[in-house]
C-alpha atoms as a PDB file:
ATOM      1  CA  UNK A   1      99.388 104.683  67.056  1.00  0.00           C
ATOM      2  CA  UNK A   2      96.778 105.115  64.496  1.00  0.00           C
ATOM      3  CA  UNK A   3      94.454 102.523  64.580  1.00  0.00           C
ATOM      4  CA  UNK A   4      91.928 101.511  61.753  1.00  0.00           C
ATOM      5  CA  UNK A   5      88.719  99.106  61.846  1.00  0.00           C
ATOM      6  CA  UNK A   6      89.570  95.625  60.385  1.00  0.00           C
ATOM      7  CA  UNK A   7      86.013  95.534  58.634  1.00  0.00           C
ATOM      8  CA  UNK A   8      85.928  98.849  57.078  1.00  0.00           C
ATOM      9  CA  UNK A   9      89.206 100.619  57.530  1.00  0.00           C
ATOM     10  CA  UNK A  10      87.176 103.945  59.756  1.00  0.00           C
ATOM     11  CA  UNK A  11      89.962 105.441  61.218  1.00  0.00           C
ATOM     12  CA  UNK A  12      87.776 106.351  64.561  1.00  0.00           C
ATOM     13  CA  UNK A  13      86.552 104.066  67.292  1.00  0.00           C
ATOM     14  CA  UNK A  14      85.144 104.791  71.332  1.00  0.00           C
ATOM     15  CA  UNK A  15      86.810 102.357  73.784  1.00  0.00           C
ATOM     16  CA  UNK A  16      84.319  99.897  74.683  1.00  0.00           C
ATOM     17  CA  UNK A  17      85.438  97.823  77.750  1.00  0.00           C
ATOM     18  CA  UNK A  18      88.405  95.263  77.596  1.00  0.00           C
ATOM     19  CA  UNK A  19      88.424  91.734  77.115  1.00  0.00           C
ATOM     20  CA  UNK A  20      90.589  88.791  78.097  1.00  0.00           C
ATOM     21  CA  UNK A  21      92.840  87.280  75.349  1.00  0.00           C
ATOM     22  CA  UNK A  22      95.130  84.719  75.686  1.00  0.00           C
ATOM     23  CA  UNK A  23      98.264  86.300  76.676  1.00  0.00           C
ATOM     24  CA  UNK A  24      96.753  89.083  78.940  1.00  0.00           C
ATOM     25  CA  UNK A  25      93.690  91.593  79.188  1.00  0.00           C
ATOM     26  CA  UNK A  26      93.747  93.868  76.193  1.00  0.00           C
ATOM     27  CA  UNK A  27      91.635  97.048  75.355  1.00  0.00           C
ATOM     28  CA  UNK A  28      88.209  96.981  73.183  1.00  0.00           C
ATOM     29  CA  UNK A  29      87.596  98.991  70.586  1.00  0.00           C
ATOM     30  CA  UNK A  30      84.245  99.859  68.499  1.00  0.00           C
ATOM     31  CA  UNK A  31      83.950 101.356  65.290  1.00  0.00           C
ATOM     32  CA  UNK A  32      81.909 104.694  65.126  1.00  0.00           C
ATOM     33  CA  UNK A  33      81.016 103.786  61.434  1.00  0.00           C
ATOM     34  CA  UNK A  34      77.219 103.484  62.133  1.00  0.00           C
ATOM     35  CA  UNK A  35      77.351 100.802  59.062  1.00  0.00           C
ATOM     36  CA  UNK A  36      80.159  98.851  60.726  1.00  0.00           C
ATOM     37  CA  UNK A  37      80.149  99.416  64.030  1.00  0.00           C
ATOM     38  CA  UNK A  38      82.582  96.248  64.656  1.00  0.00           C
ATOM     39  CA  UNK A  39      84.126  95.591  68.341  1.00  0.00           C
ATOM     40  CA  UNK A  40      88.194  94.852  67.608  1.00  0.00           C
ATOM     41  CA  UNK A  41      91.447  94.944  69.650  1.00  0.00           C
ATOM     42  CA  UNK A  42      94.908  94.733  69.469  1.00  0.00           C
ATOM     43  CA  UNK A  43      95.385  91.212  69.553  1.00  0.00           C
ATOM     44  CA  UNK A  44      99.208  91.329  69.387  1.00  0.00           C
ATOM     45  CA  UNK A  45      99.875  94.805  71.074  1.00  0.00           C
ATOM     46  CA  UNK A  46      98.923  94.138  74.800  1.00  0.00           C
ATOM     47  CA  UNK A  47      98.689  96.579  77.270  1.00  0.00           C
ATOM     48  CA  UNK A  48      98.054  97.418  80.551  1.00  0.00           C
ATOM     49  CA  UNK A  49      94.596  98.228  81.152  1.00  0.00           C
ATOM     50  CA  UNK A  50      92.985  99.485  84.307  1.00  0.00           C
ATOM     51  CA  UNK A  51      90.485  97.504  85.677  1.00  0.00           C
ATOM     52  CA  UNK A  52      87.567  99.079  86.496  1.00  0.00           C
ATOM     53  CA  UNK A  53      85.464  96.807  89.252  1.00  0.00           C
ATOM     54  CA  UNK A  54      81.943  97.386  90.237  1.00  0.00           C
ATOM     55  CA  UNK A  55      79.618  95.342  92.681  1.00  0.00           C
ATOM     56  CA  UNK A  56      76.197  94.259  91.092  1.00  0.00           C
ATOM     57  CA  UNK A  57      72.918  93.837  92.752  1.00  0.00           C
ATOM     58  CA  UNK A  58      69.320  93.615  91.337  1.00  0.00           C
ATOM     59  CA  UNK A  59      65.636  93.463  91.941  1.00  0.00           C
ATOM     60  CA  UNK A  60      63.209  91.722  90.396  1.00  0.00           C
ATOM     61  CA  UNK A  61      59.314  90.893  90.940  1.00  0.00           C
ATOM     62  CA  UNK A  62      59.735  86.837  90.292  1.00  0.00           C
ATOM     63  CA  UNK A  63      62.648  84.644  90.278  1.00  0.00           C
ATOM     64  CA  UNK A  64      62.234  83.768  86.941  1.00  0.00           C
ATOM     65  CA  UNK A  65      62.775  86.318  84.012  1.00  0.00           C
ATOM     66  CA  UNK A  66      59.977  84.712  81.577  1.00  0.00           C
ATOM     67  CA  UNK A  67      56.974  85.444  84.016  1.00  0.00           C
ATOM     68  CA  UNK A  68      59.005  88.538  86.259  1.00  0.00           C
ATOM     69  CA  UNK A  69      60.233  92.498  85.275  1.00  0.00           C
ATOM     70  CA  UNK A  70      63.236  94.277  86.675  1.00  0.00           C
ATOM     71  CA  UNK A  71      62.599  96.927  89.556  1.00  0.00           C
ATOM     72  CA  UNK A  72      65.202  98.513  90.174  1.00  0.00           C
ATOM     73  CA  UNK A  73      69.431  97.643  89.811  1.00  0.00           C
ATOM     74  CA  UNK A  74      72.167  99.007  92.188  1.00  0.00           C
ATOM     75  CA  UNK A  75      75.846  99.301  90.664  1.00  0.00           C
ATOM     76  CA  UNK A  76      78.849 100.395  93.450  1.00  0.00           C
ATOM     77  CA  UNK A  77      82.345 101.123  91.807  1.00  0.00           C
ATOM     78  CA  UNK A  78      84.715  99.786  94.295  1.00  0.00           C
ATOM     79  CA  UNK A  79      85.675 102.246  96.579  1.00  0.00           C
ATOM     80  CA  UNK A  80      83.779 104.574  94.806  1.00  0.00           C
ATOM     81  CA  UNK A  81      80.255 106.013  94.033  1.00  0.00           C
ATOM     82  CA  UNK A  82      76.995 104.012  93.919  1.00  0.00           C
ATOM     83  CA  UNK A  83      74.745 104.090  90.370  1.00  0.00           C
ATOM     84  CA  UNK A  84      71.649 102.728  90.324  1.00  0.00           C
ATOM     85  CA  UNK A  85      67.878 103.130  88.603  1.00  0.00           C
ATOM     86  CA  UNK A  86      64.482 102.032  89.353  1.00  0.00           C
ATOM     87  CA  UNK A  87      61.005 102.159  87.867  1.00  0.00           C
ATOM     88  CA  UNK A  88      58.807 105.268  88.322  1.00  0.00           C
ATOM     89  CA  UNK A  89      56.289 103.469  86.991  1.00  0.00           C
ATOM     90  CA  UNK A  90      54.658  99.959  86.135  1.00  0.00           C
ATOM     91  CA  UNK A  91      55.151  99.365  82.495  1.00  0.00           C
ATOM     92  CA  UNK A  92      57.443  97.177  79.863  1.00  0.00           C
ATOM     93  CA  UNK A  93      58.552 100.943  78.778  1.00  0.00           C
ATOM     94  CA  UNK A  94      59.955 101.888  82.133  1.00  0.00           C
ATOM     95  CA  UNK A  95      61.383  98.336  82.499  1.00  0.00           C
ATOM     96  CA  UNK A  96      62.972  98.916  79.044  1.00  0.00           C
ATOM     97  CA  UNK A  97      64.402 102.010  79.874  1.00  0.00           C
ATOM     98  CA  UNK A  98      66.165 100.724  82.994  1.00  0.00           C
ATOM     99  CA  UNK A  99      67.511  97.831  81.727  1.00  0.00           C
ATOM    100  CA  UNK A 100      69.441  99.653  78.988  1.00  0.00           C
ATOM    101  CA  UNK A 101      70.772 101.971  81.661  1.00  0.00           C
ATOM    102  CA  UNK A 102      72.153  98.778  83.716  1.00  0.00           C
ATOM    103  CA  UNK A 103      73.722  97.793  80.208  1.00  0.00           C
ATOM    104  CA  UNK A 104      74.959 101.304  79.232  1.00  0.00           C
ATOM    105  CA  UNK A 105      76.506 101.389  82.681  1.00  0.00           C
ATOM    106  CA  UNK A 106      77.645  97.944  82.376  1.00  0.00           C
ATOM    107  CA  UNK A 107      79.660  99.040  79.223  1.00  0.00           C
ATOM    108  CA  UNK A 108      82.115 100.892  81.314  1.00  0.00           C
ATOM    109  CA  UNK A 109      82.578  98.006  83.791  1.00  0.00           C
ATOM    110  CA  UNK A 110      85.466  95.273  83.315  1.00  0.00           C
ATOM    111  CA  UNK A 111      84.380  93.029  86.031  1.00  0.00           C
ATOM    112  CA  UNK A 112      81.346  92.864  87.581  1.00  0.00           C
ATOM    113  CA  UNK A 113      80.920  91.273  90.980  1.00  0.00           C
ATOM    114  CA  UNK A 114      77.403  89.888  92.517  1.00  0.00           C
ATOM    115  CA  UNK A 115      76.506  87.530  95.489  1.00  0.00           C
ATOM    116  CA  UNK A 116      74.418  84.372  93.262  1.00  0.00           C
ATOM    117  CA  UNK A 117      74.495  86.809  90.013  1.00  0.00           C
ATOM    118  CA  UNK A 118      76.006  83.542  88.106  1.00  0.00           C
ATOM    119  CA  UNK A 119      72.033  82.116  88.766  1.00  0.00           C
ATOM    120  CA  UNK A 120      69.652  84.988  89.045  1.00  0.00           C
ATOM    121  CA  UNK A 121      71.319  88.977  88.862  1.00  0.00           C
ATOM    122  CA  UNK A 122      73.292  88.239  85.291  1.00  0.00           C
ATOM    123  CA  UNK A 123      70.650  85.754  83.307  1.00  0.00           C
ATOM    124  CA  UNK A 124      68.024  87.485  84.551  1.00  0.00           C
ATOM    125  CA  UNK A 125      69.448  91.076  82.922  1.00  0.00           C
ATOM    126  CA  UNK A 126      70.456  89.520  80.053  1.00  0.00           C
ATOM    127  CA  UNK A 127      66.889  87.504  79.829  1.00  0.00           C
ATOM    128  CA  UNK A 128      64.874  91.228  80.294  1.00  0.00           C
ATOM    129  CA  UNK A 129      67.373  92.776  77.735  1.00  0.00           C
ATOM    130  CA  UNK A 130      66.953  89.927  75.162  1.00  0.00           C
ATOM    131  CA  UNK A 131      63.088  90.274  75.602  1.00  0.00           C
ATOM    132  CA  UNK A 132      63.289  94.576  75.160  1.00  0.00           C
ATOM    133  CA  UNK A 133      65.539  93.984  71.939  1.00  0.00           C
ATOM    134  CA  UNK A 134      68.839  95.637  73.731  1.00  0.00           C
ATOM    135  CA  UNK A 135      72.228  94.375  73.042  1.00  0.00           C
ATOM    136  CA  UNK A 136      73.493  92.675  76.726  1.00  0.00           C
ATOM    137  CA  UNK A 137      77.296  92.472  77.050  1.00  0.00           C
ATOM    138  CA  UNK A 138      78.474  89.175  74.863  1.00  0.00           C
ATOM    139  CA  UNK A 139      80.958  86.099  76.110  1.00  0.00           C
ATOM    140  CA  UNK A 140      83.967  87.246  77.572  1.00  0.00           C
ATOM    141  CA  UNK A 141      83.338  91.317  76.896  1.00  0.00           C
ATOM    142  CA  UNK A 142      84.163  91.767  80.610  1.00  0.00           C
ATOM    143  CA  UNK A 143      84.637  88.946  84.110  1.00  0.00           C
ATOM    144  CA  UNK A 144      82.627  88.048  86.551  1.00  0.00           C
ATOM    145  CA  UNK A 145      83.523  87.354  90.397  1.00  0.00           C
ATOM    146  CA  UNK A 146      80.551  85.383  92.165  1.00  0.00           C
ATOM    147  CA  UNK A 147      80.699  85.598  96.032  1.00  0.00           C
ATOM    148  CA  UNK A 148      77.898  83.280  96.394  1.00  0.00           C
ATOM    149  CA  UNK A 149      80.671  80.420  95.584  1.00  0.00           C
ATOM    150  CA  UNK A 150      83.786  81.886  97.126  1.00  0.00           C
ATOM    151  CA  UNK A 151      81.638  81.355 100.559  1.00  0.00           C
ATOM    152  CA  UNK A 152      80.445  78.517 100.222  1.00  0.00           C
ATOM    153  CA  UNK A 153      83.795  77.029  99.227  1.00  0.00           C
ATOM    154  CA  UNK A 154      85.771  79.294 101.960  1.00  0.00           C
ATOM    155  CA  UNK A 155      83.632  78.936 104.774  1.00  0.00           C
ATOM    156  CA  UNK A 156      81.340  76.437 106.344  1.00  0.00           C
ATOM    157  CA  UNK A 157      78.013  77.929 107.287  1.00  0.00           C
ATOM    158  CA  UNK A 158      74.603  76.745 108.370  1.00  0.00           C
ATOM    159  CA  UNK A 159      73.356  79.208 104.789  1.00  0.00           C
ATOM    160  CA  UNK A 160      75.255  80.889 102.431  1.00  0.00           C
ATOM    161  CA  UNK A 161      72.683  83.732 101.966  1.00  0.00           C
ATOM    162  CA  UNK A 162      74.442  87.206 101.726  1.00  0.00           C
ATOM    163  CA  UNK A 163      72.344  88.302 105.207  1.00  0.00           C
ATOM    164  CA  UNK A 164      73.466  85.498 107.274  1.00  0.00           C
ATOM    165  CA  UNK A 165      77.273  85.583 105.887  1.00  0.00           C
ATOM    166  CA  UNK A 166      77.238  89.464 106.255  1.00  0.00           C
ATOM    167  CA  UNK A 167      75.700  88.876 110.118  1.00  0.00           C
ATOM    168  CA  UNK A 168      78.362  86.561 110.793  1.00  0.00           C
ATOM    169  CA  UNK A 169      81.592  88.360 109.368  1.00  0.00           C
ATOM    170  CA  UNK A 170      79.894  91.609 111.836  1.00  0.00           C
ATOM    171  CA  UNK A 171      78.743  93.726 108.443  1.00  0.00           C
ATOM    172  CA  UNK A 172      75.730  95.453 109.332  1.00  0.00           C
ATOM    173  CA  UNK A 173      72.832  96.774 107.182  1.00  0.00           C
ATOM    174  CA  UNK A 174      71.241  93.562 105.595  1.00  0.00           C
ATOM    175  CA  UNK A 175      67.910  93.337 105.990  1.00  0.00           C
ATOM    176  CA  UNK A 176      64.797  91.263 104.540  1.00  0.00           C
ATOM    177  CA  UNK A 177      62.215  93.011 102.574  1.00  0.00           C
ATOM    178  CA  UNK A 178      58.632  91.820 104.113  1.00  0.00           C
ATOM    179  CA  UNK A 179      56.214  90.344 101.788  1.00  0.00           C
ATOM    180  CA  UNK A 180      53.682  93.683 101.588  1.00  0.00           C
ATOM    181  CA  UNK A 181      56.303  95.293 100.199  1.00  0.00           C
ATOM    182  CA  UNK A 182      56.776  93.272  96.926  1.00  0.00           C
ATOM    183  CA  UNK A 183      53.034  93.233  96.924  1.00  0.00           C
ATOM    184  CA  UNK A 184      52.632  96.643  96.763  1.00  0.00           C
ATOM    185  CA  UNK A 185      55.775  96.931  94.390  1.00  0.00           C
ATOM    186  CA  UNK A 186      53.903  94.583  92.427  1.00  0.00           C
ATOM    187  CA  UNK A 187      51.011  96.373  91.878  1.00  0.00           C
ATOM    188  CA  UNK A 188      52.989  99.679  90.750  1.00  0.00           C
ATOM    189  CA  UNK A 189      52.839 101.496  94.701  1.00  0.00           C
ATOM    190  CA  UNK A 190      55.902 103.918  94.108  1.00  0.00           C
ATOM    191  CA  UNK A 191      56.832 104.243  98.149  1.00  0.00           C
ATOM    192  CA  UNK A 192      57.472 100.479  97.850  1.00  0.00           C
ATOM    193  CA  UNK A 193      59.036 100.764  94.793  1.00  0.00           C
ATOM    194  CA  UNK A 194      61.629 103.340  96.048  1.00  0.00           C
ATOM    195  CA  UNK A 195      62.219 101.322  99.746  1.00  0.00           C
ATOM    196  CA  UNK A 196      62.787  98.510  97.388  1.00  0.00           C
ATOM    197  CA  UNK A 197      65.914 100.501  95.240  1.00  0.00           C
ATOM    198  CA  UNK A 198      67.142 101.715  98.742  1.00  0.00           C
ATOM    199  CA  UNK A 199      67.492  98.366  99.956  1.00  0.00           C
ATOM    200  CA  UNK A 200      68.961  97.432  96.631  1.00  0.00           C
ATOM    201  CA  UNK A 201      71.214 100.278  96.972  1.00  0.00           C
ATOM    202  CA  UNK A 202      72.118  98.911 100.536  1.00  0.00           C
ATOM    203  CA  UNK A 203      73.430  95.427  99.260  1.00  0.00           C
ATOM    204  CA  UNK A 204      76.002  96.939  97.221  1.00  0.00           C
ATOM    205  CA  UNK A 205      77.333  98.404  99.730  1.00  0.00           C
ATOM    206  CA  UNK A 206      76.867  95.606 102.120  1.00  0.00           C
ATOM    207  CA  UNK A 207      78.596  92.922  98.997  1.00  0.00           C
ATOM    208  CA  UNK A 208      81.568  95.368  98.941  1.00  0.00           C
ATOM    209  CA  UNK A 209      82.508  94.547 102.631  1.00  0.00           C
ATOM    210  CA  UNK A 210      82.180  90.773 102.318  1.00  0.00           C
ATOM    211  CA  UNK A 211      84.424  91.086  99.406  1.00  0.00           C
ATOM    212  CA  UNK A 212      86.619  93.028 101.673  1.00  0.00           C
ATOM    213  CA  UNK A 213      86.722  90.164 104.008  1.00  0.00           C
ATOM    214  CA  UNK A 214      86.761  87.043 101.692  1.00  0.00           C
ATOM    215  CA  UNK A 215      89.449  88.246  99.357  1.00  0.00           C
ATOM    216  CA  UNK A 216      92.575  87.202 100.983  1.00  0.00           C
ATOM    217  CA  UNK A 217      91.163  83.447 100.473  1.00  0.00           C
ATOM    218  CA  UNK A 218      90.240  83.726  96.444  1.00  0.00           C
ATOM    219  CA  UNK A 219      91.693  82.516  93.683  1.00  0.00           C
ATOM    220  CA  UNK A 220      91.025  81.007  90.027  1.00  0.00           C
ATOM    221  CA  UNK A 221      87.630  81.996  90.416  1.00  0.00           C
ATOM    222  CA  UNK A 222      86.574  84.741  87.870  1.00  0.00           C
ATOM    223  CA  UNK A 223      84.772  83.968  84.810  1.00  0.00           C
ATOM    224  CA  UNK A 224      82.621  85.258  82.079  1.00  0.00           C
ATOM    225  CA  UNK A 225      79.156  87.046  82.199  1.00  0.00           C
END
């Protein structure tokens, strides 16, 4: 089927992700017109689209995007490979350059998966990107799976931290960063800046076996980044 741009009639496009429309998930289109350059779909031809799922995890020096920067991020296809990126350096221009290679990944992703991303992983990327001037993914351009609230609403625990509900389910390989560490991160040390992307690199991993375990009990509880 040839398919033409609804703005400015460009014949070619690059697939760009799907989105979810009201009868089904349907495939995303962008223009290559570097005037246009409009995101479409097929509204009315649906079609069965893979779904490409990958398990999100990042690090940050604050909890709060306004006074913090991005270290490093961590992205695991299920059953698959792990990509990730970190900082060589303390600047805004390293920071800059990682966050559009979280987003650039994130383009090939159709649902992204985090433990708490709803409150800290996803605003804070999109916070960091919105400060650099890069494009983060808009309202329903791919779904998000939060396993922060499919504990707590599954299971009754004394925390719902990813360490303790990975301790109790048997998953081993958690572990807590000490406070030197993100001190010395902090001040641009590049040892603790690379344990820091390993452990990062180690949740992902870690949030692909809770999913593993928690699955058979979801349901209804995807959304939007």
């Amino acid at each position: 089927m040839r398919r033409h741009c609804p703005r400015c009639g460009e014949s070619g496009y690059t697939k760009v992700g799907s989105i979810i429309a009201a009868r089904g998930r349907v495939q995303r289109y962008q223009c290559v017109n570097p005037k246009c350059q409009k995101k479409y779909h097929d509204s009315l031809k649906l079609q069965p689209v893979p779904q490409r799922q990958a398990y999100l995890d990042i690090e940050a020096s604050q909890l709060t995007a306004s006074f913090g920067h991005m270290i490093s991020w961590a992205l695991k296809d299920r059953g698959g490979e792990v990509h990730s990126d970190y900082i060589k350096r303390r600047s805004l221009k390293e920071e800059k350059r990682i966050v559009a290679s979280l987003i650039e990944a994130l383009g090939e992703v159709d649902e992204v998966i985090t433990y708490y991303g709803t409150r800290f992983d996803v605003p804070f990327v999109r916070t960091r990107a919105l400060y650099h001037g890069l494009e983060f993914p808009g309202y329903m351009s791919m779904s998000h799976l939060d396993l922060y609230y499919v504990a707590r609403a599954r299971m009754r625990m004394h925390s719902n931290r990813l360490a303790t509900v990975a301790e109790f389910l048997g998953i081993e390989g958690k572990t807590a960063l000490k406070p030197d560490i993100w001190v010395r991160a902090s001040f641009g040390d590049v040892e603790a800046i690379e344990y820091i992307h390993t452990h990062n690199i180690a949740d992902v991993v870690i949030l692909e076996e809770v999913h593993d375990r928690l699955e058979p009990f979801m349901k209804g509880v995807r959304r939007s980044v």
